[in-house]
Protein backbone atom coordinates (compact mmCIF):
# COMPACT_ATOMS: atom_id res chain seq x y z
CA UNK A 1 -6.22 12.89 -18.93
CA UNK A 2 -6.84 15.22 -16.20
CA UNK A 3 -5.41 13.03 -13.20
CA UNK A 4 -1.77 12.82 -13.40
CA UNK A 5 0.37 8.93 -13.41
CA UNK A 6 2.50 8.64 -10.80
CA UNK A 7 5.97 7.32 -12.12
CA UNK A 8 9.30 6.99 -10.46
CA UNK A 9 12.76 8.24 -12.07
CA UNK A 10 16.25 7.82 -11.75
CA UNK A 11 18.91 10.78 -13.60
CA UNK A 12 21.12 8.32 -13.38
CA UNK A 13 24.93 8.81 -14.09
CA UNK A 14 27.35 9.95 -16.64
CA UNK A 15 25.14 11.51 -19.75
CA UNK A 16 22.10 10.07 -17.74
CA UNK A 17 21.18 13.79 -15.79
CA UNK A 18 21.63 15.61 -19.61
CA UNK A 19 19.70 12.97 -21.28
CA UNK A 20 16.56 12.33 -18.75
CA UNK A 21 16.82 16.27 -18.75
CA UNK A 22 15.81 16.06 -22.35
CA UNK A 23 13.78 13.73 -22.02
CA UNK A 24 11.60 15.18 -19.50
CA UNK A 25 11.16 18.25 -21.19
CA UNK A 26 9.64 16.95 -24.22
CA UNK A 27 6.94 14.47 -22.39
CA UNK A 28 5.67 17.88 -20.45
CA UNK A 29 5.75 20.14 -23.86
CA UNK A 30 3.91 16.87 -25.06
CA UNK A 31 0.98 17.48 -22.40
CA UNK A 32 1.99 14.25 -20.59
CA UNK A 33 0.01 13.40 -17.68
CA UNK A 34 2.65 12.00 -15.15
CA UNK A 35 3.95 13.06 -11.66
CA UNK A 36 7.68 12.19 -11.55
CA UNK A 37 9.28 11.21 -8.13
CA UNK A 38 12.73 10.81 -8.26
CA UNK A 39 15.00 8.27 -6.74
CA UNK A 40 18.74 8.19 -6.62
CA UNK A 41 20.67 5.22 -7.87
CA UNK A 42 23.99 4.53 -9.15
CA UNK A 43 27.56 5.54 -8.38
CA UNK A 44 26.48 7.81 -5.91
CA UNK A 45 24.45 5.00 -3.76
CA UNK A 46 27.21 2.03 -4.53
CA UNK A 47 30.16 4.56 -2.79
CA UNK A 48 27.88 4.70 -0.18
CA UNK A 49 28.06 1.10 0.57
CA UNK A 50 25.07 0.05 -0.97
CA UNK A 51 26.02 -3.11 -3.02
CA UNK A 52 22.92 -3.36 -5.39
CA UNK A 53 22.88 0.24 -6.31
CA UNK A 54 19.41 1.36 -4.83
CA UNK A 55 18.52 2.29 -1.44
CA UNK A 56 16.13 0.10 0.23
CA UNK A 57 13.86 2.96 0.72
CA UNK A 58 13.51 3.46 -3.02
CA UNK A 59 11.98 0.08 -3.60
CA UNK A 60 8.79 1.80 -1.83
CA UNK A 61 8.28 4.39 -4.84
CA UNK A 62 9.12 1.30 -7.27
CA UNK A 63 6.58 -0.53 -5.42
CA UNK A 64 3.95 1.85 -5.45
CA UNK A 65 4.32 3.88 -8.51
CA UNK A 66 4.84 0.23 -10.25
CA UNK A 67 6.36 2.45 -13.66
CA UNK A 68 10.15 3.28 -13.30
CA UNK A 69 11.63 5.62 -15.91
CA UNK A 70 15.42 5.14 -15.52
CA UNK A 71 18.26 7.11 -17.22
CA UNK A 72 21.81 4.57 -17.58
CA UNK A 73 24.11 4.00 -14.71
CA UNK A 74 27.30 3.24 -13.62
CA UNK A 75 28.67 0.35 -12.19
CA UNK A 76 31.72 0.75 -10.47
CA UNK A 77 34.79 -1.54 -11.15
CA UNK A 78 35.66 -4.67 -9.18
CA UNK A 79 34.22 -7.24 -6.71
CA UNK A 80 31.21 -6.69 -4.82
CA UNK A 81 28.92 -4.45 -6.81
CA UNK A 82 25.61 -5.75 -8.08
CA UNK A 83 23.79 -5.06 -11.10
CA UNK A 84 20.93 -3.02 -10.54
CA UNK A 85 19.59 -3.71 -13.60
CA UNK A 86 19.36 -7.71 -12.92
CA UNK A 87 18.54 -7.28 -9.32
CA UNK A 88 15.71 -4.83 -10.76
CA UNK A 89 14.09 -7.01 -12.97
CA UNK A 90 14.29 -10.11 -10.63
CA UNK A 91 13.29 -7.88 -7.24
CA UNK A 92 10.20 -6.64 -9.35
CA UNK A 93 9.83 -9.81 -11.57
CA UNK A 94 9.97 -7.84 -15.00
CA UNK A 95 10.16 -11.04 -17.00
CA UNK A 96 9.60 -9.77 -20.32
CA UNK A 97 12.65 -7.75 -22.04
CA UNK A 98 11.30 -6.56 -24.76
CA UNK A 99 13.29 -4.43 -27.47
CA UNK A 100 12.19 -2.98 -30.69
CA UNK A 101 14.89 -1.97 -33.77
CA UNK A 102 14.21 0.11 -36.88
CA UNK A 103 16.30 1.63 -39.19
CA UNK A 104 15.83 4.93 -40.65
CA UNK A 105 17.56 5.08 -43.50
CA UNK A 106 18.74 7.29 -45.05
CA UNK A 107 18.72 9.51 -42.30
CA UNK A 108 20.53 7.36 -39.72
CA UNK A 109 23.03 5.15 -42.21
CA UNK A 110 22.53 1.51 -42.28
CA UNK A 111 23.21 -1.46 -44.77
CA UNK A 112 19.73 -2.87 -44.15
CA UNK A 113 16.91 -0.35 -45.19
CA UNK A 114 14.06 -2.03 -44.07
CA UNK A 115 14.30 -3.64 -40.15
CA UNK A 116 11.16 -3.38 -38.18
CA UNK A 117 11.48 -6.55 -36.19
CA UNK A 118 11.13 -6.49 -31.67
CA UNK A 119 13.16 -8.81 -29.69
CA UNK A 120 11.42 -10.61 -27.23
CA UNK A 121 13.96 -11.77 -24.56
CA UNK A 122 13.32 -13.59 -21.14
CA UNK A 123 14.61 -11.90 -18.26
CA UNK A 124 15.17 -13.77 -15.03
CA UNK A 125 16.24 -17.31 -16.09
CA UNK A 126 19.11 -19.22 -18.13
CA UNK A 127 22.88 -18.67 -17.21
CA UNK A 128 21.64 -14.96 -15.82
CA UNK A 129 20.37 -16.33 -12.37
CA UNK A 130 24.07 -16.21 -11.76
CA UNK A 131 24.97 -19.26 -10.14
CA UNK A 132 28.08 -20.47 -10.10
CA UNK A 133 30.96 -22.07 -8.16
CA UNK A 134 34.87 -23.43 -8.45
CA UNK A 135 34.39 -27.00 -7.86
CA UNK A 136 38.19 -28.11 -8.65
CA UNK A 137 41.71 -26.27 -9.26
CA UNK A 138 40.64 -26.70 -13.15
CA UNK A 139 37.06 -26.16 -13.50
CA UNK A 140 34.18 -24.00 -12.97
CA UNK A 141 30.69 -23.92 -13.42
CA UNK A 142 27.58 -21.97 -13.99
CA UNK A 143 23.83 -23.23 -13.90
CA UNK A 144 21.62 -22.92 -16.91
CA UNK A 145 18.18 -22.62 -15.28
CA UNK A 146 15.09 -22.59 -17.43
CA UNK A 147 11.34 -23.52 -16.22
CA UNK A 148 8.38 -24.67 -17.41
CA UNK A 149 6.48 -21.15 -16.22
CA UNK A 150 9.10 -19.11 -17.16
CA UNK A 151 8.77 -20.39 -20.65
CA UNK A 152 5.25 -19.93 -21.11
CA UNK A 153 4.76 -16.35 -20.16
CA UNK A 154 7.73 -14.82 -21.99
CA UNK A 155 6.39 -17.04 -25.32
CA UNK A 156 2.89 -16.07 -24.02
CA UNK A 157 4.17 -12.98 -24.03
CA UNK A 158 5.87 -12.75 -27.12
CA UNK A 159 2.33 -13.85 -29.32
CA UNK A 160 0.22 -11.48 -27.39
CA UNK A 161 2.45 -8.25 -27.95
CA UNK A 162 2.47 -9.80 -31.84
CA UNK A 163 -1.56 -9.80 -31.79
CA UNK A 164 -1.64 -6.06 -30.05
CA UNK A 165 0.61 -4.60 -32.75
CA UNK A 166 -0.46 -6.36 -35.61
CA UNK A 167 2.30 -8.22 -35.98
CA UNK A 168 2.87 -11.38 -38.60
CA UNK A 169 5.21 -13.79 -37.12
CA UNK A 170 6.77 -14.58 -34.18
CA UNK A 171 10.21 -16.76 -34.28
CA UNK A 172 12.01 -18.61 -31.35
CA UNK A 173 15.25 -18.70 -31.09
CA UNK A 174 17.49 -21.88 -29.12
CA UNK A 175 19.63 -24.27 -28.99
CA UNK A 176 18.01 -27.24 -28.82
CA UNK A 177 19.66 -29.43 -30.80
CA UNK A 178 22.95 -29.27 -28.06
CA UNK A 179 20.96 -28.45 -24.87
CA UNK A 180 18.31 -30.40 -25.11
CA UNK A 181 16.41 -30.37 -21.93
CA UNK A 182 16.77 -26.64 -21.27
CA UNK A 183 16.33 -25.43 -24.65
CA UNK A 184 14.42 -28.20 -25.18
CA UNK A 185 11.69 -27.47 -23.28
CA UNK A 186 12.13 -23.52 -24.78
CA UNK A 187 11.28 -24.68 -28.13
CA UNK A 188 8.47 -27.48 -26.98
CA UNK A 189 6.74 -24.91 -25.07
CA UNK A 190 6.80 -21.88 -28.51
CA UNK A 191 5.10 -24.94 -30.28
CA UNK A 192 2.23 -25.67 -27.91
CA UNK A 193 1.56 -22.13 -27.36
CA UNK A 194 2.11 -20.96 -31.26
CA UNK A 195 -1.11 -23.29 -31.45
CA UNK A 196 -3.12 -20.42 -29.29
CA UNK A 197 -2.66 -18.29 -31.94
CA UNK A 198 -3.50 -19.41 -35.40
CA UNK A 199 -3.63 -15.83 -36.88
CA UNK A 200 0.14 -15.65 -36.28
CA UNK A 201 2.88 -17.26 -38.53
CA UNK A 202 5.78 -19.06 -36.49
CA UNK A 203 8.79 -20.76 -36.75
CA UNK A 204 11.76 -21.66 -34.99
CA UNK A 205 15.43 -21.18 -35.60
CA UNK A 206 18.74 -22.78 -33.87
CA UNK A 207 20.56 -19.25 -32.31
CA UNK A 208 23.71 -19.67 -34.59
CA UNK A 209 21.47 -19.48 -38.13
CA UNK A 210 19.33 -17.38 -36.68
CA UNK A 211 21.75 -15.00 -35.50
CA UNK A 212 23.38 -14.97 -39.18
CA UNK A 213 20.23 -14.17 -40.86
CA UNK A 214 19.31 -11.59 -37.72
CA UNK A 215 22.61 -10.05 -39.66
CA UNK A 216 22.01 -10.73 -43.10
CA UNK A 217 18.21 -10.27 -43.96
CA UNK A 218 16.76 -8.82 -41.22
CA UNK A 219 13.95 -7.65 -42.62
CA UNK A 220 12.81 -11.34 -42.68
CA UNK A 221 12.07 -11.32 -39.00
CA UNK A 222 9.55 -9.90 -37.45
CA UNK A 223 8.66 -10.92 -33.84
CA UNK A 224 11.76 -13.06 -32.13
CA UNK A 225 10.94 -14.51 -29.19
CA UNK A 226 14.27 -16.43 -27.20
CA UNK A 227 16.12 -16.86 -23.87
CA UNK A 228 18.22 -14.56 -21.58
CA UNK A 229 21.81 -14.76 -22.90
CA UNK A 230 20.68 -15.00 -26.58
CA UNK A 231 18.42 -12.32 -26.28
CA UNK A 232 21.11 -10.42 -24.30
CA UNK A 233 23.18 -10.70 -27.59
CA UNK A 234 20.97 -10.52 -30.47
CA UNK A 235 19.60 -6.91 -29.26
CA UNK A 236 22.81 -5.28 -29.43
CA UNK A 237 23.07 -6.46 -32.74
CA UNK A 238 20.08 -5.54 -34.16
CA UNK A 239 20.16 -2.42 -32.59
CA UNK A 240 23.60 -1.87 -34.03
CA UNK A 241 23.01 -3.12 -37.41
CA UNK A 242 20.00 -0.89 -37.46
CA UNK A 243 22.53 2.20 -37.47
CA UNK A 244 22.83 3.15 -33.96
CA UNK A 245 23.26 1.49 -30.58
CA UNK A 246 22.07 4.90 -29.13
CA UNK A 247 18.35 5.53 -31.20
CA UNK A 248 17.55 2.31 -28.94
CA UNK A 249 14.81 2.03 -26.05
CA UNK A 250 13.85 -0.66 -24.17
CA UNK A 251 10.87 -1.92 -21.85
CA UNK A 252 11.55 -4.13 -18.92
CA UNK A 253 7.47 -5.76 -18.46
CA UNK A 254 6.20 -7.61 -15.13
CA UNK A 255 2.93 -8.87 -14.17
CA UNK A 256 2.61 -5.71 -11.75
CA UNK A 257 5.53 -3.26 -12.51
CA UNK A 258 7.76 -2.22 -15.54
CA UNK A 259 11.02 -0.09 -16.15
CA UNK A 260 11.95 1.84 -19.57
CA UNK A 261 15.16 2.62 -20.13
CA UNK A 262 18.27 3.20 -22.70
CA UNK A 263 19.89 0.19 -24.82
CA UNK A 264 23.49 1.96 -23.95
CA UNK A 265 25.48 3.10 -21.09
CA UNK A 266 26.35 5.82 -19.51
CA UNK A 267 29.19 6.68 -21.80
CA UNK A 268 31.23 9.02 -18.70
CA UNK A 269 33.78 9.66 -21.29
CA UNK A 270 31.38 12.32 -22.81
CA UNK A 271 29.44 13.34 -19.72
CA UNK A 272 28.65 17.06 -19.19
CA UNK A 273 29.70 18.12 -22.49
CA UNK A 274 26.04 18.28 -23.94
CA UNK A 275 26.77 16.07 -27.01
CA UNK A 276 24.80 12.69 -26.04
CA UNK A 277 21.73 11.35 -28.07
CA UNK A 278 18.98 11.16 -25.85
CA UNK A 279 16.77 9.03 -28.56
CA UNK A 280 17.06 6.21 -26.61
CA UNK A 281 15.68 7.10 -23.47
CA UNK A 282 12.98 9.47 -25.38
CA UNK A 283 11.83 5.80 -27.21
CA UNK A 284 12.00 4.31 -24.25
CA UNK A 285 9.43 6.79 -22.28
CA UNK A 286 7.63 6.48 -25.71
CA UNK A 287 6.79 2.80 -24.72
CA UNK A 288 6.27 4.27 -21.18
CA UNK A 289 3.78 6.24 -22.54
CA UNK A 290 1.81 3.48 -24.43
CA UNK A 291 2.17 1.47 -21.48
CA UNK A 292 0.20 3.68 -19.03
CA UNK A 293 -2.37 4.34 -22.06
CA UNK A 294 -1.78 7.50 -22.86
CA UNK A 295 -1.16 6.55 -26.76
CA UNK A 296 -2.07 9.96 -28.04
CA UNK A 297 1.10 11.82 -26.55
CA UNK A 298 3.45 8.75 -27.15
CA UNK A 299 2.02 9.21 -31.11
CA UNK A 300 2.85 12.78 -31.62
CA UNK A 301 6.17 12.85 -29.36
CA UNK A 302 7.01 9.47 -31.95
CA UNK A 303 6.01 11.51 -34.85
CA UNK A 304 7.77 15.03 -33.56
CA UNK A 305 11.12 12.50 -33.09
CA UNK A 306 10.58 10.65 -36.79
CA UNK A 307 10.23 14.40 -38.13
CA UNK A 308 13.54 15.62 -36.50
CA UNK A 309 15.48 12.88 -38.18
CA UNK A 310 14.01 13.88 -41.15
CA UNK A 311 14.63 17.85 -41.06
CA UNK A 312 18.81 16.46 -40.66
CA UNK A 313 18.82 18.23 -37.03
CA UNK A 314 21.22 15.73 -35.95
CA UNK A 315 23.27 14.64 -32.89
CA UNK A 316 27.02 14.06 -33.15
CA UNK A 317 26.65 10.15 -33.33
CA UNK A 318 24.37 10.23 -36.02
CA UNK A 319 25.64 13.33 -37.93
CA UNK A 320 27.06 12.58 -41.30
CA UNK A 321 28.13 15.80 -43.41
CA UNK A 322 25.70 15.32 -47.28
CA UNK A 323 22.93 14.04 -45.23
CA UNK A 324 22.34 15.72 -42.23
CA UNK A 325 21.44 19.69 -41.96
CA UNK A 326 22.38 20.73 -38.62
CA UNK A 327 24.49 19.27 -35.55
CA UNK A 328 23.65 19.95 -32.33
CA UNK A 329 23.63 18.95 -28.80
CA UNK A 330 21.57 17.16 -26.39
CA UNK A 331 19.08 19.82 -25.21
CA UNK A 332 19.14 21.81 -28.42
CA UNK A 333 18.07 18.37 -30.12
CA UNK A 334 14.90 17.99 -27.65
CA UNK A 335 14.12 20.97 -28.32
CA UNK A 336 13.64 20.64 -32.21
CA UNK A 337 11.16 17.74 -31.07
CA UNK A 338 9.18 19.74 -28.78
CA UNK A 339 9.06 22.16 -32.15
CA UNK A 340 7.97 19.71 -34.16
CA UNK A 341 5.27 18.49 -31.96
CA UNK A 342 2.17 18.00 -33.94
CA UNK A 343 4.32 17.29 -37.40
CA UNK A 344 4.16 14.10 -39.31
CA UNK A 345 7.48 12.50 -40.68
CA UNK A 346 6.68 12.39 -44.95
CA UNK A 347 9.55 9.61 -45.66
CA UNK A 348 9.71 7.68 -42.05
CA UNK A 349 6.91 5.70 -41.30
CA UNK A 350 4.45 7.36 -38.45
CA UNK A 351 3.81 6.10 -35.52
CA UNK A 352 -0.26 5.55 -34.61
CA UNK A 353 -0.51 4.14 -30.77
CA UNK A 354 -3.94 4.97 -30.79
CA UNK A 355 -5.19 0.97 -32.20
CA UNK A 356 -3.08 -1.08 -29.95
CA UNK A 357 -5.59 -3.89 -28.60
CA UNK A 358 -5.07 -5.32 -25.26
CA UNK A 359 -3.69 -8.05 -24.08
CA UNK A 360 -4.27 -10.85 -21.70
CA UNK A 361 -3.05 -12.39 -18.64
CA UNK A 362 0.33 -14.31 -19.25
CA UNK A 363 -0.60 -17.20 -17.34
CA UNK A 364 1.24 -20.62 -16.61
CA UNK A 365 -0.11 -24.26 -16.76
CA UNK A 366 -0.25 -25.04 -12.98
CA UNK A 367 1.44 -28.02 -12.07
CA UNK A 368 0.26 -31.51 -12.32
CA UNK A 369 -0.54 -32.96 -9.49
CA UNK A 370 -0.57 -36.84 -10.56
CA UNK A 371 3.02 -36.73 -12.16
CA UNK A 372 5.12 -39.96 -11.37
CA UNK A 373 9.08 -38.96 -10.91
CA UNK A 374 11.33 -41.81 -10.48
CA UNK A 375 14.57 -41.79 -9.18
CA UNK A 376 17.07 -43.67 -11.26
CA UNK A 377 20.24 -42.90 -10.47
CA UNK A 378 22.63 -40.37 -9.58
CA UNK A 379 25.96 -38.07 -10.98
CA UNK A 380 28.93 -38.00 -8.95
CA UNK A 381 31.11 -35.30 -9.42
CA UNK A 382 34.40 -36.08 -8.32
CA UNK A 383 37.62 -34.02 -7.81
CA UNK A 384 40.07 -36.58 -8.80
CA UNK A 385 44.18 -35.83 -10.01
CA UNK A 386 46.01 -39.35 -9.68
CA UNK A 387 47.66 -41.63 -11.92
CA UNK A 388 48.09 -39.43 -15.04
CA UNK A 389 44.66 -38.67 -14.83
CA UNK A 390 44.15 -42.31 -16.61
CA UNK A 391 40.43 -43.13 -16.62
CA UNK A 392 40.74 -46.63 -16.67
CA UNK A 393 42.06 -46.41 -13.00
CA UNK A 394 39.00 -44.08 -11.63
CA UNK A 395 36.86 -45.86 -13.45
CA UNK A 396 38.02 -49.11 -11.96
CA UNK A 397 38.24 -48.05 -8.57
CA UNK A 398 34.75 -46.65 -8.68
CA UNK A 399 33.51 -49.99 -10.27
CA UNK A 400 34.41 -52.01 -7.37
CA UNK A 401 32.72 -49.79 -4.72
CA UNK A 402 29.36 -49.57 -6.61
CA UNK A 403 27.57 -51.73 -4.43
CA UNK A 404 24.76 -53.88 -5.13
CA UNK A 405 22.20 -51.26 -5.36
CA UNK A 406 24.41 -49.17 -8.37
CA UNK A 407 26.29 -49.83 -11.38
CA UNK A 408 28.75 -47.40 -13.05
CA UNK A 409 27.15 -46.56 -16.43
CA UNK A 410 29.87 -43.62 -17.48
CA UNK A 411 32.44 -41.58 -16.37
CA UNK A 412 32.62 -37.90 -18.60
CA UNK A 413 35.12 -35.28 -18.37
CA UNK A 414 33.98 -32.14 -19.77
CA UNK A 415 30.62 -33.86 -21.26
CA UNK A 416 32.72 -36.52 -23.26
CA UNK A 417 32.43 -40.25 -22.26
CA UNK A 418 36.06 -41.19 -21.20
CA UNK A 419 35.14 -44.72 -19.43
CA UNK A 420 34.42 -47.32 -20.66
CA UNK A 421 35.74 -47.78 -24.00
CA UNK A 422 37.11 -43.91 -24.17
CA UNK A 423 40.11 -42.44 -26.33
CA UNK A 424 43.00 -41.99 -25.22
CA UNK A 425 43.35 -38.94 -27.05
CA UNK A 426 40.16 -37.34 -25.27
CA UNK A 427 42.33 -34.21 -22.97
CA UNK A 428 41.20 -34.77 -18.77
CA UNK A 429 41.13 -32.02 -16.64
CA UNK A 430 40.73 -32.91 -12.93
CA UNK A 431 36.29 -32.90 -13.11
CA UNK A 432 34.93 -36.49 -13.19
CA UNK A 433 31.37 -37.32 -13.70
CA UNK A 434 30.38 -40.51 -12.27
CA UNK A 435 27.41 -41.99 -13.36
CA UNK A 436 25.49 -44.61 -11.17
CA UNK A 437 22.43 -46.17 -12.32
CA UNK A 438 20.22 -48.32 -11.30
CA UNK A 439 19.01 -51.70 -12.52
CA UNK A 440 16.70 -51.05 -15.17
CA UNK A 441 13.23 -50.91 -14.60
CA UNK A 442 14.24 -50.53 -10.56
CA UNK A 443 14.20 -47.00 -8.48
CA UNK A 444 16.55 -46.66 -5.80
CA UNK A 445 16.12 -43.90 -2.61
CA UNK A 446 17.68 -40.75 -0.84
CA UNK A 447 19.03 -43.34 1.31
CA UNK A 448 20.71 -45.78 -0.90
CA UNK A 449 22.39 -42.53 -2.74
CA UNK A 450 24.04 -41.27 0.50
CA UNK A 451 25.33 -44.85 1.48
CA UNK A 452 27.15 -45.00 -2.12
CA UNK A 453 28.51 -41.45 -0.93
CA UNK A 454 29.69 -43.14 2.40
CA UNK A 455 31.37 -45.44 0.61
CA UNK A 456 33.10 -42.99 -1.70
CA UNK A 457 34.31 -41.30 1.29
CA UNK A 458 35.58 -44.22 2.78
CA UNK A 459 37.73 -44.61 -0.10
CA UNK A 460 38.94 -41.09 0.11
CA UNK A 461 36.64 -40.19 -3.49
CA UNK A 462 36.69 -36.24 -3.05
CA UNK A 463 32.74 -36.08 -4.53
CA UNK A 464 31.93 -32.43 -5.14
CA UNK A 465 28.41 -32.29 -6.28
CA UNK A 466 26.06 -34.93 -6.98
CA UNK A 467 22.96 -34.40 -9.80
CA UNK A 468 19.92 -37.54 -8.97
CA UNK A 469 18.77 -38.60 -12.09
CA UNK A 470 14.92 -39.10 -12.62
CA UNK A 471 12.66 -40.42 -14.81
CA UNK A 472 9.11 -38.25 -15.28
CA UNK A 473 6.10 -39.50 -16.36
CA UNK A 474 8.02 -42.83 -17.48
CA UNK A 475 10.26 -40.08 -19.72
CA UNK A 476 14.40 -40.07 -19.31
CA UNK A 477 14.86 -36.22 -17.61
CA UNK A 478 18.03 -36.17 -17.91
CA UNK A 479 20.59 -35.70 -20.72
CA UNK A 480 23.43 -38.77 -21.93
CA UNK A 481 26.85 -38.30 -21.89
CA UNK A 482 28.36 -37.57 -25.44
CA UNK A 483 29.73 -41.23 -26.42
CA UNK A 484 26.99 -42.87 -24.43
């Protein structure tokens, strides 16, 4: 271990500097074998104009150093500002969140004794790509992306980290039973790539059970594989069930590059004072460490950190008087580790890095060249306020300007059929989908589409967005209105 790893990292802001300070320190008393270069990012860079947060010049050290060790930031309020942590992951295509949760009892308190379970979450897709627009007075609307590759290399993913650890199960997490083409095709994919692995135990859970027994009887779960937003959620609260928002680190995994950071923020209400846990950040250069294999130093720096929380040396957010020893602050705590380097927790158990097998490419099916994709149809989306908002009169106006090449199937507000046939209980806003279909068994074209728009025009229809409607591989792609 001679030649030193090249890694880039960012002190970051508020208890960031104290904590990366810390953090430092015990990966060189460790016999580490990395070469820091720092980058700034942050407050520092956003006041200077810089919307995302990061020079462009620092991407270079990203680039090349492909391993970025970054302390929290902060973001400042208002319009404008990015967030460098999702223009990160999608600039450098870290796909794979990936968040481990223990508790410790009975050093760090926690009503579950036994949670050893990681949370696999995807990273660039779902409701995170951030799309969104005002499309009427009333309503807005944001764009649930998911894809067939995306899919298959966070779930490919998810079973390969299970096989390297020596992990059980792996469980996927969605919401298929509401959305079903997006989490849909989430859950379809976990089942044809579960079949990869026939040493591994799998299931699948809709989010809103899952997240209930994630709360209740988390020791159940072991690997949990799921998409952006859930994942987003469900980490906090495992980390926070586990005892402590702040023992948490996480690893941010590409094909080519990968960041480690905190769980938390940068907490500026405590900054400077020398009181913040660095634990986070210290697990999260542990999996820094096992990522560049150098297991043997992320081992005994685990094992130094297991110990501490054992001997009750004890930051302030973890400090309970009958069951800790000694409270101290952030340096004085890293420290302790760097004693305790070489020691071996007795009630904890130690971390061994050394056995973790490798893993393969996370590859994607390519795409099929023969598939047939019809086009069926298309959704009108109409900004539409007249007549008491009274379907019937919409509905019948659209009706007679359908054309010969269309028929109107359904009109929705808000997902819920409201014409033909619909209640008039069902509350309108001012959003109309209008959906034109085809005859069945017949396709229609780009062309015939924009001359029903002409017409719509024509007959001052305010059309906002329009969705075609397709049929794959002889298969209905798209979802029917509630009611339909």
């Amino acid at each position: 271990m001679s030649e030193k790893r090249k890694i880039t990292v960012a002190h970051g802001d508020g208890i960031g500097p104290e904590i990366m300070k810390a953090t430092l320190a015990i990966l060189e008393a460790a016999g580490a074998a990395i070469e820091p270069e720092v980058i700034e990012i942050g407050e520092q860079v956003y006041h200077r104009g810089v919307s995302s947060g990061i020079e462009p010049s620092s991407w270079d050290s990203l680039r090349s150093t492909q391993v970025f060790l970054k302390a929290p930031i902060t973001t400042p309020q208002g319009g404008g500002f990015k967030s460098l942590n999702v223009t990160t992951r999608k600039t450098l295509g870290l796909y794979a969140n990936v968040r481990p949760c223990r508790s410790y009892n009975p050093y760090v308190p926690t009503r579950h004794d036994e949670i050893d379970m990681v949370i696999v979450r995807e990273n660039e897709e779902d409701l995170y790509a951030g799309i969104e627009h005002q499309q009427t007075e009333e309503v807005v609307q944001c764009l649930k992306l998911v894809s067939r590759p995306g899919c298959e290399k966070i779930i490919r993913y998810a079973f390969e980290y299970a096989e390297a650890y020596d992990r059980k199960k792996v469980t996927c997490f969605s919401k298929d039973n509401i959305m079903k083409l997006t989490d849909g095709l989430f859950h379809r994919t976990f089942d044809e790539i579960a079949k990869e692995y026939p040493d591994i135990e799998n299931d699948h859970m809709i989010i809103d059970i899952g997240s209930a027994i994630l709360a209740d009887k988390p020791e159940t779960l072991d690997v949990v594989v799921t998409l952006n937003l859930y994942g987003d959620i469900i980490s906090d609260i495992a980390a926070q069930i586990a005892g402590s928002v702040g023992l948490g680190g996480s690893a941010n995994i590409g094909e080519s590059c990968a960041m480690f950071e905190a769980i938390h923020g940068s907490a500026p209400t405590i900054a400077g004072k020398d009181v913040a846990n660095p634990s986070g950040l210290i697990n999260a250069a542990i999996m820094m460490l096992v990522h560049i294999e150098q297991p043997e130093v992320a081992t005994h720096i685990n094992n130094a950190w297991l110990y501490t929380l054992e001997s009750g040396v004890h930051t302030a957010d973890i400090y309970r008087i009958g069951r800790s020893k000694e409270l101290v602050g952030t340096q004085a705590f890293a420290e302790e580790i760097i004693k305790n380097l070489g020691k071996t927790p007795k009630r904890l158990h130690p971390a061994d890095y050394h056995q973790i097998k490798g893993r393969k490419l996370h590859y994607s099916t390519p795409p099929n060249p023969d598939r047939q994709k019809d086009l069926v149809g298309v959704d009108v989306f109409i900004d539409w306020n007249e007549s008491d908002r009274n379907p019937n009169v919409i509905g019948e106006g659209l009706s007679a300007i359908s054309g010969d090449d269309f028929t109107l199937r359904v009109i929705t507000n808000r997902g819920v059929k409201v014409y033909p046939d619909g209640l008039p209980e069902t509350f309108c806003t001012d959003h109309w989908r209008c959906r034109f279909v085809a005859e069945e068994g017949k396709t229609v074209s780009h062309q015939q589409i924009i001359r029903l728009l002409n017409r719509l025009d024509e007959n001052n229809f305010d059309f906002i967005k329009t969705e075609q409607l397709y049929n794959i591989d002889g298969q209905r792609a798209y979802s029917l209105a509630q009611g339909q």
